[in-house]
N, C-alpha and C. Protein backbone atom coordinates (compact mmCIF):
# COMPACT_ATOMS: atom_id res chain seq x y z
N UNK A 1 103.44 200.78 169.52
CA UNK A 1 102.15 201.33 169.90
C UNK A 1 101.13 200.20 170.01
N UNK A 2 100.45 200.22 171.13
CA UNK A 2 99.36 199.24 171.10
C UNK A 2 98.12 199.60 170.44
N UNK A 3 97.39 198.49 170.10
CA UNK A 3 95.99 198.48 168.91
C UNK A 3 94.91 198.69 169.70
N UNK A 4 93.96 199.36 169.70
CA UNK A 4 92.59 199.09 170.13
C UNK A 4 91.34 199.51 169.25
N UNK A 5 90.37 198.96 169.23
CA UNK A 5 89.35 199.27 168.75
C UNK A 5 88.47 200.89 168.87
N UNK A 6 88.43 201.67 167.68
CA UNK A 6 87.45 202.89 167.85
C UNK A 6 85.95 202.50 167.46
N UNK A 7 84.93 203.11 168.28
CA UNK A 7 83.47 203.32 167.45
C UNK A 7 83.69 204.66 166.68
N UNK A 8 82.64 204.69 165.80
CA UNK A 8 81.89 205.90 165.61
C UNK A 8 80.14 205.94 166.24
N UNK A 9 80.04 206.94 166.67
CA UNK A 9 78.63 207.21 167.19
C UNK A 9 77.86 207.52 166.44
N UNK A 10 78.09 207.40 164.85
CA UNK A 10 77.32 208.53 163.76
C UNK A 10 76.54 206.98 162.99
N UNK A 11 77.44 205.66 163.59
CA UNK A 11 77.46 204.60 162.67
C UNK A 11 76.58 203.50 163.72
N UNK A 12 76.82 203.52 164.75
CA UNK A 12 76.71 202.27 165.84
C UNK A 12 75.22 202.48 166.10
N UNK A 13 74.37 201.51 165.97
CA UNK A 13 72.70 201.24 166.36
C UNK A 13 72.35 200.54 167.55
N UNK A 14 73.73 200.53 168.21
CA UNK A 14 73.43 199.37 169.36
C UNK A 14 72.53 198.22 169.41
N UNK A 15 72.88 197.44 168.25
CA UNK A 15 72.70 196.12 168.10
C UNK A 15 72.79 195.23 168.80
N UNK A 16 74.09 195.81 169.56
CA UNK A 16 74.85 194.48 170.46
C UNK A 16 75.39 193.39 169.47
N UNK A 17 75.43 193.46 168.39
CA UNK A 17 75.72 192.44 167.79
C UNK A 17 77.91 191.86 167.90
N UNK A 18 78.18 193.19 168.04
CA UNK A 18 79.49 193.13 168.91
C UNK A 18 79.58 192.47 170.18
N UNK A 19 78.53 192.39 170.85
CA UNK A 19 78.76 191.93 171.95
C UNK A 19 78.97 190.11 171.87
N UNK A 20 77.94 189.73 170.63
CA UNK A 20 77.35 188.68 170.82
C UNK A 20 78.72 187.90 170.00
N UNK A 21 79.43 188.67 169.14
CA UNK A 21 79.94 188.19 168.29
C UNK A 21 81.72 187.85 169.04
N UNK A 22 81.71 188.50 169.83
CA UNK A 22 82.59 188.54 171.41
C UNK A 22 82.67 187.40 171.51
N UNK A 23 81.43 187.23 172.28
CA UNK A 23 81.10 185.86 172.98
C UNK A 23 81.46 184.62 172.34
N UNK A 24 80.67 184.67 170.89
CA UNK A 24 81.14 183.70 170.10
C UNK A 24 82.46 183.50 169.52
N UNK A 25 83.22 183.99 169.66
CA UNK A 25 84.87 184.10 169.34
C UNK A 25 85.41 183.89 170.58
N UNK A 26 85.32 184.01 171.86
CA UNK A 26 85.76 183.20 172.77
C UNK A 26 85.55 182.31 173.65
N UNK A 27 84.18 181.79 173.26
CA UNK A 27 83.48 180.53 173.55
C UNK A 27 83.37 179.63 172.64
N UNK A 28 83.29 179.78 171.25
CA UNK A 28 83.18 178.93 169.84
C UNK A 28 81.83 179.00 169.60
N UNK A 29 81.32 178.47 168.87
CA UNK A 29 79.82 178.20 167.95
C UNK A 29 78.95 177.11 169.13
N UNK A 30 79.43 176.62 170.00
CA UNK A 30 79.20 175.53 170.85
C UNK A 30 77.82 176.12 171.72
N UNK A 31 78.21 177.98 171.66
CA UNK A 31 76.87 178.64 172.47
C UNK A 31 75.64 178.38 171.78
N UNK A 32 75.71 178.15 170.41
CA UNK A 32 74.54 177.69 169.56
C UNK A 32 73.71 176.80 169.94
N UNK A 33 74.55 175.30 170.36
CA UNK A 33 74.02 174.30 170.36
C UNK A 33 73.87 174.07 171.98
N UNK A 34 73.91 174.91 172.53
CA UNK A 34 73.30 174.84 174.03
C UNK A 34 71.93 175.66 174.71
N UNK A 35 71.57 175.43 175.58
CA UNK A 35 70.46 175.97 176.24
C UNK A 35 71.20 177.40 176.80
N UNK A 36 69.97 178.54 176.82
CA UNK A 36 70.08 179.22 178.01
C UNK A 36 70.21 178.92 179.29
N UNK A 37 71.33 179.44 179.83
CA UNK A 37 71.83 178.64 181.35
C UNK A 37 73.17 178.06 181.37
N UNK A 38 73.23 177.26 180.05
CA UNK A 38 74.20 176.57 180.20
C UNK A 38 75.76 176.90 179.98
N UNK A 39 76.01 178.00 179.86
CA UNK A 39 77.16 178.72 179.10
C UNK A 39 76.81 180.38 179.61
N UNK A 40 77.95 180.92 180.23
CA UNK A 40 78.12 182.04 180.72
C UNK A 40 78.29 183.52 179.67
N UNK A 41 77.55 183.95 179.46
CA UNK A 41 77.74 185.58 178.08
C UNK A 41 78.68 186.55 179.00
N UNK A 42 79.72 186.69 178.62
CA UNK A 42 80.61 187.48 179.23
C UNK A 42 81.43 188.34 178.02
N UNK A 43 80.45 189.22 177.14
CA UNK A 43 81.29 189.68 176.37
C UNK A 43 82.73 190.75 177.05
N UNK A 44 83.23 190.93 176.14
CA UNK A 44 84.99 191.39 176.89
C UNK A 44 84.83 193.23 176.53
N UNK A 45 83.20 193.42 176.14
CA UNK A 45 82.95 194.80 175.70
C UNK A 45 81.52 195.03 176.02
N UNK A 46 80.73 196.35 176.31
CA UNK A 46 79.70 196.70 176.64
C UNK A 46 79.25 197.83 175.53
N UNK A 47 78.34 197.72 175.40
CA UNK A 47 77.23 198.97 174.70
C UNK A 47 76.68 199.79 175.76
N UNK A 48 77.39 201.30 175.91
CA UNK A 48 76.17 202.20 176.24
C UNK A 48 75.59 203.30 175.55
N UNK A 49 74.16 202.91 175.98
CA UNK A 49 72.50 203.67 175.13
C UNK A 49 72.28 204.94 175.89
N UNK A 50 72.50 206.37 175.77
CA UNK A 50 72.39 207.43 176.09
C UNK A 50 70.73 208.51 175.21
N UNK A 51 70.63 209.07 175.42
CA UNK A 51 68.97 209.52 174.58
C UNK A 51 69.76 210.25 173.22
N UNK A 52 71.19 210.61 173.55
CA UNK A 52 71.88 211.03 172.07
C UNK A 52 72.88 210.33 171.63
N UNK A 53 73.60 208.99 172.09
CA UNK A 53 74.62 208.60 171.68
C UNK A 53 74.31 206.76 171.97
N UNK A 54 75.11 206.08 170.78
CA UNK A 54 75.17 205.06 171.53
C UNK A 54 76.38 204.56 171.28
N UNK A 55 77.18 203.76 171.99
CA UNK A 55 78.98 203.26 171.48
C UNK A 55 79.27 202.63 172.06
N UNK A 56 80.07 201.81 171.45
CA UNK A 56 80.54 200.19 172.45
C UNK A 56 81.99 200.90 173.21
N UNK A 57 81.68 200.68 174.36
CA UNK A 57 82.93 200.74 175.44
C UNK A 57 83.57 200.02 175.51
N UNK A 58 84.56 199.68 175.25
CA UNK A 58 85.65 198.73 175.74
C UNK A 58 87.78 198.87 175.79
N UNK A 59 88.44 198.31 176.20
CA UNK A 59 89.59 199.08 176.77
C UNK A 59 90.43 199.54 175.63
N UNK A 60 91.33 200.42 176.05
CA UNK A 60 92.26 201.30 175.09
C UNK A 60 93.14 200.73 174.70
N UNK A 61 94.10 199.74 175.23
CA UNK A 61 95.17 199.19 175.67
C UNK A 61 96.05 200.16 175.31
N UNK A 62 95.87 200.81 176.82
CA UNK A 62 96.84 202.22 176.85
C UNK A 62 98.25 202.21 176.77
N UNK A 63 99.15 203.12 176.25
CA UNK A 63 100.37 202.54 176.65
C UNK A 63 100.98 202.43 177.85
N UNK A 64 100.64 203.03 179.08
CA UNK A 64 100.85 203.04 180.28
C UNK A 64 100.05 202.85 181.37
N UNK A 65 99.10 201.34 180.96
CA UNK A 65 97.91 201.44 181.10
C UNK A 65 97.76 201.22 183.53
N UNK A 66 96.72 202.37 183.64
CA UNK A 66 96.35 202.33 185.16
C UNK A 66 96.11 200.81 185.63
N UNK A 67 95.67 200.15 184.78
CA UNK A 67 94.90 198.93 185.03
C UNK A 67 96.40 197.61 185.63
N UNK A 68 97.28 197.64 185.06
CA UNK A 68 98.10 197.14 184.96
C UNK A 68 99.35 197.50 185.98
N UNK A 69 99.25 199.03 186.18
CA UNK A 69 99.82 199.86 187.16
C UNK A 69 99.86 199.42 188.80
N UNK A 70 97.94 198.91 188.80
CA UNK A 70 97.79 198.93 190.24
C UNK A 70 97.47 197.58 190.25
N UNK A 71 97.59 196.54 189.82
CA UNK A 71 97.33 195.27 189.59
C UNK A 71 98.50 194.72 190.21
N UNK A 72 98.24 194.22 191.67
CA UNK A 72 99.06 193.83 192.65
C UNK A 72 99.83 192.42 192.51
N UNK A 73 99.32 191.97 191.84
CA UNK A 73 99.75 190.56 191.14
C UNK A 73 100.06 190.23 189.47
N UNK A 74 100.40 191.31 189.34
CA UNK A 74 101.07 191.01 187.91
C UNK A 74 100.25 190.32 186.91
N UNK A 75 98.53 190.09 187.06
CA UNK A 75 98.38 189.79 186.65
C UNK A 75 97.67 190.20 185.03
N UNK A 76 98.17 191.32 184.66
CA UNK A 76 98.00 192.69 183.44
C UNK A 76 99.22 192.59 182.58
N UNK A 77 99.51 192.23 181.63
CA UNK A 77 100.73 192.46 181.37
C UNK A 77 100.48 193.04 179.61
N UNK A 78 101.20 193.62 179.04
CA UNK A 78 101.15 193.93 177.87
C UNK A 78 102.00 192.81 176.72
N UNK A 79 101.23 192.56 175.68
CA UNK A 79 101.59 191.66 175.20
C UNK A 79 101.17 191.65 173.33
N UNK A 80 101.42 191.49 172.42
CA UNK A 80 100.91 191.50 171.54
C UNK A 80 100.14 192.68 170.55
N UNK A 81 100.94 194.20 170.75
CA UNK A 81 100.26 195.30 171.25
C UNK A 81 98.68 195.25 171.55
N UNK A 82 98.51 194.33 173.07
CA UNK A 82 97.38 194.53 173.73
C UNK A 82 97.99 194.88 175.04
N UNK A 83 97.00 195.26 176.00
CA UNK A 83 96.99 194.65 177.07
C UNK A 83 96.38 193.81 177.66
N UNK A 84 96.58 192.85 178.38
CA UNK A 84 96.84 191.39 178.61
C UNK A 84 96.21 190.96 179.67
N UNK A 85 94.93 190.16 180.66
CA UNK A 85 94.65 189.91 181.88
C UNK A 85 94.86 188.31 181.71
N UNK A 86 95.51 188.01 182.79
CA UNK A 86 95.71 186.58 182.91
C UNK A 86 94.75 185.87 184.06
N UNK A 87 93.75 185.36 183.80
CA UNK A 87 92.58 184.96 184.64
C UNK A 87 92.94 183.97 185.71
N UNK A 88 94.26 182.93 185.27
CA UNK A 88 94.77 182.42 186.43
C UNK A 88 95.57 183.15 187.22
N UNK A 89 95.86 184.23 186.99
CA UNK A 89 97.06 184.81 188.18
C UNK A 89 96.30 185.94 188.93
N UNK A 90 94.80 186.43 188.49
CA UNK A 90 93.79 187.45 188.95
C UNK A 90 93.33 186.87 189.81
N UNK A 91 93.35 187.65 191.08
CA UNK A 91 92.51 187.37 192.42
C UNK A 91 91.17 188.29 192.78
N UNK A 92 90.79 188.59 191.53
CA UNK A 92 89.28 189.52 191.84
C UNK A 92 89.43 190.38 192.41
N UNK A 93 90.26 191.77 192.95
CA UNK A 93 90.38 192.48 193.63
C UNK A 93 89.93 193.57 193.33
N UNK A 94 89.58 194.21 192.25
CA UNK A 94 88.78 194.99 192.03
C UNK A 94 89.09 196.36 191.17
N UNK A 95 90.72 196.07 191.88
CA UNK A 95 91.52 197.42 191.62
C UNK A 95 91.94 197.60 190.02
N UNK A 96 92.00 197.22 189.03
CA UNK A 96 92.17 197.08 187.83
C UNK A 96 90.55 198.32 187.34
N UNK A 97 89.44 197.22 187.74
CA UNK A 97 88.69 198.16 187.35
C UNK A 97 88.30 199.47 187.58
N UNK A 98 88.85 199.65 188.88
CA UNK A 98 88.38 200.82 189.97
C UNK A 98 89.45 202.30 189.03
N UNK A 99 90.91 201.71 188.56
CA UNK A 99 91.83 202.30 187.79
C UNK A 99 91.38 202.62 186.61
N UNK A 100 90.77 201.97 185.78
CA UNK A 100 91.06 201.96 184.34
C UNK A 100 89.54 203.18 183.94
N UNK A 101 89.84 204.29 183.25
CA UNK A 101 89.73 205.63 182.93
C UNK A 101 88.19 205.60 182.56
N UNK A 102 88.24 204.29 181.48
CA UNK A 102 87.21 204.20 180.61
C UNK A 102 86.11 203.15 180.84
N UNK A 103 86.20 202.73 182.22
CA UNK A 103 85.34 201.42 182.75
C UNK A 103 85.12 200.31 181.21
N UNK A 104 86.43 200.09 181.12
CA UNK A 104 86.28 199.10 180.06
C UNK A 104 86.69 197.59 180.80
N UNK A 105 86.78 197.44 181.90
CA UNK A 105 86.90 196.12 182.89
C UNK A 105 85.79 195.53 183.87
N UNK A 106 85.20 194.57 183.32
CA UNK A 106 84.07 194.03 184.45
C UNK A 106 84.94 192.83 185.25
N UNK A 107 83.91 192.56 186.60
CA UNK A 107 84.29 191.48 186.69
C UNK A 107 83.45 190.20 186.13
N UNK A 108 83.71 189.03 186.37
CA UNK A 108 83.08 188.16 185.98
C UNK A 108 83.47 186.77 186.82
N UNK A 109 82.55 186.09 186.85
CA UNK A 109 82.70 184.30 187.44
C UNK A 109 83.47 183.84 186.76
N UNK A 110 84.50 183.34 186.69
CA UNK A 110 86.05 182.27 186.51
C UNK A 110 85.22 181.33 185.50
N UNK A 111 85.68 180.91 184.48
CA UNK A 111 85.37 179.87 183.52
C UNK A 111 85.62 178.70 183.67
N UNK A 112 86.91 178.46 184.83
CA UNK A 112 88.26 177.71 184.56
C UNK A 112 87.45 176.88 186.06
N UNK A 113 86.11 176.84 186.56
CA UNK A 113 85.55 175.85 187.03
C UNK A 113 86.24 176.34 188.65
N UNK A 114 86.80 176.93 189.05
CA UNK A 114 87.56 177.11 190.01
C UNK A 114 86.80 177.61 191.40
N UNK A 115 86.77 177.32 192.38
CA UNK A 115 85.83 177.81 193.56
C UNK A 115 86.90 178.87 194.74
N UNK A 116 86.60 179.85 195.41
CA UNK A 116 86.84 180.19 196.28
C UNK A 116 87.09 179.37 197.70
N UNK A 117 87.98 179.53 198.47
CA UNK A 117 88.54 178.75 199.42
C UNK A 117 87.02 179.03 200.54
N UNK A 118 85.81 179.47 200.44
CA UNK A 118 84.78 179.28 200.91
C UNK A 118 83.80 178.78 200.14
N UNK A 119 84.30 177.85 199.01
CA UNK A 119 83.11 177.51 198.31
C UNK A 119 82.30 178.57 197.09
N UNK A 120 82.59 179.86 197.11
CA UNK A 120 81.82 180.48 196.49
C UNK A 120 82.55 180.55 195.06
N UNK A 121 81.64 181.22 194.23
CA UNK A 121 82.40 181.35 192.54
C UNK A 121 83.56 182.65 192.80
N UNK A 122 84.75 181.65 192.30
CA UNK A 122 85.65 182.76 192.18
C UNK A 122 85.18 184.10 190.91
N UNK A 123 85.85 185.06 191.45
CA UNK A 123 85.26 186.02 190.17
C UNK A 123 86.78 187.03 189.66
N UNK A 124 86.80 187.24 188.42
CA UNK A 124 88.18 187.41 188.02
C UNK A 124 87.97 188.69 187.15
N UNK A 125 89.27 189.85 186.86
CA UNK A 125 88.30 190.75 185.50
C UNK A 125 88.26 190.04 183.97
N UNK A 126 87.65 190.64 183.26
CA UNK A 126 87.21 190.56 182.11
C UNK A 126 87.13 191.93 180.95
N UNK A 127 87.99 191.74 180.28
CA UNK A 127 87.99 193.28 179.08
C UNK A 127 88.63 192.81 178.19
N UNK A 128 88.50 193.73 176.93
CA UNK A 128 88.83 192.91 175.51
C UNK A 128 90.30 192.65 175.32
N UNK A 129 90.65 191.86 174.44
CA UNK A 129 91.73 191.57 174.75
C UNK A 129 92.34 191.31 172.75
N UNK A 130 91.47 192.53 172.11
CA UNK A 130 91.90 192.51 171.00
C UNK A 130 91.39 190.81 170.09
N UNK A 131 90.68 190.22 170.73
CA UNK A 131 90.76 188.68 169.75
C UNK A 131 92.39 188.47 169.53
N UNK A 132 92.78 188.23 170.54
CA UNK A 132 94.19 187.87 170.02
C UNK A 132 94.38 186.59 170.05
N UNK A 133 95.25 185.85 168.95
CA UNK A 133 95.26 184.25 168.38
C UNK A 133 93.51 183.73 167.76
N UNK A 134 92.79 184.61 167.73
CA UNK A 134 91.48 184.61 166.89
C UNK A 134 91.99 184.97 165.68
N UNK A 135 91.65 183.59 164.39
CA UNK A 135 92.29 184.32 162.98
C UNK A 135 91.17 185.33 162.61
N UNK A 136 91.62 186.44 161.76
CA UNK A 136 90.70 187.67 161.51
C UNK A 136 90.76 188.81 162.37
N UNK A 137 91.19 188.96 163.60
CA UNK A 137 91.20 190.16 164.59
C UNK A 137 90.24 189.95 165.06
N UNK A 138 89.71 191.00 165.46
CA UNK A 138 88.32 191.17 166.93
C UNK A 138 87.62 191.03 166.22
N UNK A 139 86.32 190.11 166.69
CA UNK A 139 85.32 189.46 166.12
C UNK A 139 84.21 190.83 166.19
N UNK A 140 84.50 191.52 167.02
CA UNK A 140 83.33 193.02 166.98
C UNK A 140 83.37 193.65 165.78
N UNK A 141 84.68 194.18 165.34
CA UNK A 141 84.75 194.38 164.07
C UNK A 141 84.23 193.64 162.72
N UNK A 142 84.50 192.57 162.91
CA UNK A 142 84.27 191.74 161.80
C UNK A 142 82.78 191.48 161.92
N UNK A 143 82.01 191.39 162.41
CA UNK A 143 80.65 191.29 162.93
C UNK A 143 79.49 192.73 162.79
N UNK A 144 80.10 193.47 162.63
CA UNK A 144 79.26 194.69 162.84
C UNK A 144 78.55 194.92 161.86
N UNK A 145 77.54 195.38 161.97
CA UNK A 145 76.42 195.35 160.66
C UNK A 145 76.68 196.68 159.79
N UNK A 146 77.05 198.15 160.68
CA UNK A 146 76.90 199.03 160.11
C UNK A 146 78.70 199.62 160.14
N UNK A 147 79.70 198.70 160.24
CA UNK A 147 80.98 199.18 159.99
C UNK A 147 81.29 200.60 160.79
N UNK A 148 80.59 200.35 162.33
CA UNK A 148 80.91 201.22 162.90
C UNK A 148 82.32 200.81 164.11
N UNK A 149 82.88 199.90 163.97
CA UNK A 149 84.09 199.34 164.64
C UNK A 149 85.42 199.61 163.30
N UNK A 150 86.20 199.92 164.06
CA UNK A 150 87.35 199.78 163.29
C UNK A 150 89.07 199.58 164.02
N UNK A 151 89.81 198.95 163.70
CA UNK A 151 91.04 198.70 164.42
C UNK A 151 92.18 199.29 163.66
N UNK A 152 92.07 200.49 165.45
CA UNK A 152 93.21 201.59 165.04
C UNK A 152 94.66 200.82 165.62
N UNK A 153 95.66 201.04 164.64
CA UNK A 153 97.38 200.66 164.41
C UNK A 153 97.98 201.99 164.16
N UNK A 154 99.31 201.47 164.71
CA UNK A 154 100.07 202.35 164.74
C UNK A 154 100.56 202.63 163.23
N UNK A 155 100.35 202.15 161.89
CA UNK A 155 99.66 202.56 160.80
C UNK A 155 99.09 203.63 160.29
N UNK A 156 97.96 203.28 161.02
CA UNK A 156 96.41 204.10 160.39
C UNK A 156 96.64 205.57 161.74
N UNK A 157 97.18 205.53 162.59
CA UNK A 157 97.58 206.71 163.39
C UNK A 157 98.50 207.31 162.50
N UNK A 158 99.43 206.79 161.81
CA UNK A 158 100.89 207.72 161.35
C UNK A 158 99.92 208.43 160.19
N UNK A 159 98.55 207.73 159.79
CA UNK A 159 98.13 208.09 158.04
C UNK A 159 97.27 209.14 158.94
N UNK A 160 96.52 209.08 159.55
CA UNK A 160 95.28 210.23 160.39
C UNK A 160 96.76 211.63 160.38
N UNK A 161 97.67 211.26 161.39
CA UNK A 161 98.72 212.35 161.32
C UNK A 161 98.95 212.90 160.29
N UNK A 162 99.19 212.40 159.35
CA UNK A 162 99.90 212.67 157.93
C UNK A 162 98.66 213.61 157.11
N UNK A 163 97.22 213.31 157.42
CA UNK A 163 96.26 213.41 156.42
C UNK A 163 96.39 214.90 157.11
N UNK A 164 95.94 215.17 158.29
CA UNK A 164 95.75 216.44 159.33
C UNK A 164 96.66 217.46 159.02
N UNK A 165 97.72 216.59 159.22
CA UNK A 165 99.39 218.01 158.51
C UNK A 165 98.98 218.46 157.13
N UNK A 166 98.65 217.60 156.31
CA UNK A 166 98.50 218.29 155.25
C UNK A 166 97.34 218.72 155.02
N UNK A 167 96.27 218.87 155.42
CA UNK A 167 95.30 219.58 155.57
C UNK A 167 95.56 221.24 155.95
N UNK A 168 95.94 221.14 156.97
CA UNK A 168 96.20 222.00 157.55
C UNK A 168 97.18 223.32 156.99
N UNK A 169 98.42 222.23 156.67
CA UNK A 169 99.96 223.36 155.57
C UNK A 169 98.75 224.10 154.28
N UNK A 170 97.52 223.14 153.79
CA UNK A 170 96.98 223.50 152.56
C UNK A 170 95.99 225.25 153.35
N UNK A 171 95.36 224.65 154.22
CA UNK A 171 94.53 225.48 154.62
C UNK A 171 95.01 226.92 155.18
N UNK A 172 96.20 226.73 155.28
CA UNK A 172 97.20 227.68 156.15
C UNK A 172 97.56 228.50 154.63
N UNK A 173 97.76 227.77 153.91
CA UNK A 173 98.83 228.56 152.36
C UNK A 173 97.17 229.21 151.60
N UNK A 174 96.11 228.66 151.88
CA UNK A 174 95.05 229.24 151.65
C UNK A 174 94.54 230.78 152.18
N UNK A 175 94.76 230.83 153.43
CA UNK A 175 94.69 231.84 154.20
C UNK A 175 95.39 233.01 153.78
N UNK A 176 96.71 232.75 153.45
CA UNK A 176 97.89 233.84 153.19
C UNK A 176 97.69 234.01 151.68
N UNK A 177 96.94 233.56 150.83
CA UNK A 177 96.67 234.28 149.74
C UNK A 177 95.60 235.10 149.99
N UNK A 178 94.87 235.63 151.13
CA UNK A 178 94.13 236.73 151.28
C UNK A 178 94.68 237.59 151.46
């Protein structure tokens, strides 16, 4: 089973501080010591602010994920229970994001310095990718002020299952003593 990150909406203040903390886990501390301008903010997750809700969006890593489905170049692959975008083998096409359920895929300008065969900024997708080879897990989690991130495993799914069944056998044997 692959891992992805849940919010709660009861917990999240839209800080953005997930976002920022993104950034800094796959850019390094280096954004500190630079100017505005000089370094691209491309967190791999978004916050949206509704008048009743607010929750960080970002991808499922589904098990059969659309994104990966219609991704003409292989460049999606599942890996690590994530799913996986490989920025050198992505040709910006669009279709990853146009697929994926939960608009958890932007695009973004290429890091890797690379230009379009007209000169222009190549642009590639971008979505979370679990902090994977980041020691600690996803830096959103670990960052969050009000412990409204948490990283669901195929674990903590078997224990949610387990808690629900027995809830339920209790609530059921409750009933039939009426």
């Amino acid at each position: 089973m692959n891992y992805f990150v849940k919010g709660n909406p009861d917990l999240c203040i839209g800080c953005r501080t997930c976002m920022i903390g993104c950034v800094v886990a796959h850019e390094g501390v280096k954004i500190f010591q630079m100017k505005p301008g000089e370094y691209v903010f491309n967190p791999k997750l978004d916050i949206i602010k509704t008048a009743t809700i607010t929750m960080p969006v970002q991808c499922k890593h589904c098990e059969n994920p659309a994104c990966m489905n219609v991704c003409a170049v292989g460049a999606i692959q599942m890996s690590d229970n994530a799913v996986m975008i490989s920025p050198d083998k992505c040709i910006g096409c669009k279709t990853c994001m146009i697929a994926c359920p939960y608009g958890a895929i932007d695009m973004v300008v290429s890091s890797d310095g690379k230009k379009q065969l007209d000169g222009s900024e190549r642009v590639v997708a971008n979505k979370c990718d679990l902090c994977t080879g980041i020691e600690g897990g996803p830096a959103c989690i670990r960052v969050c002020p009000t412990a409204a991130l948490k990283l669901v495993t195929e674990e903590a799914v078997e224990t949610s299952v387990s808690n629900k069944r027995t809830a339920a056998a209790i609530s059921l044997a409750q009933v039939k003593e009426y």
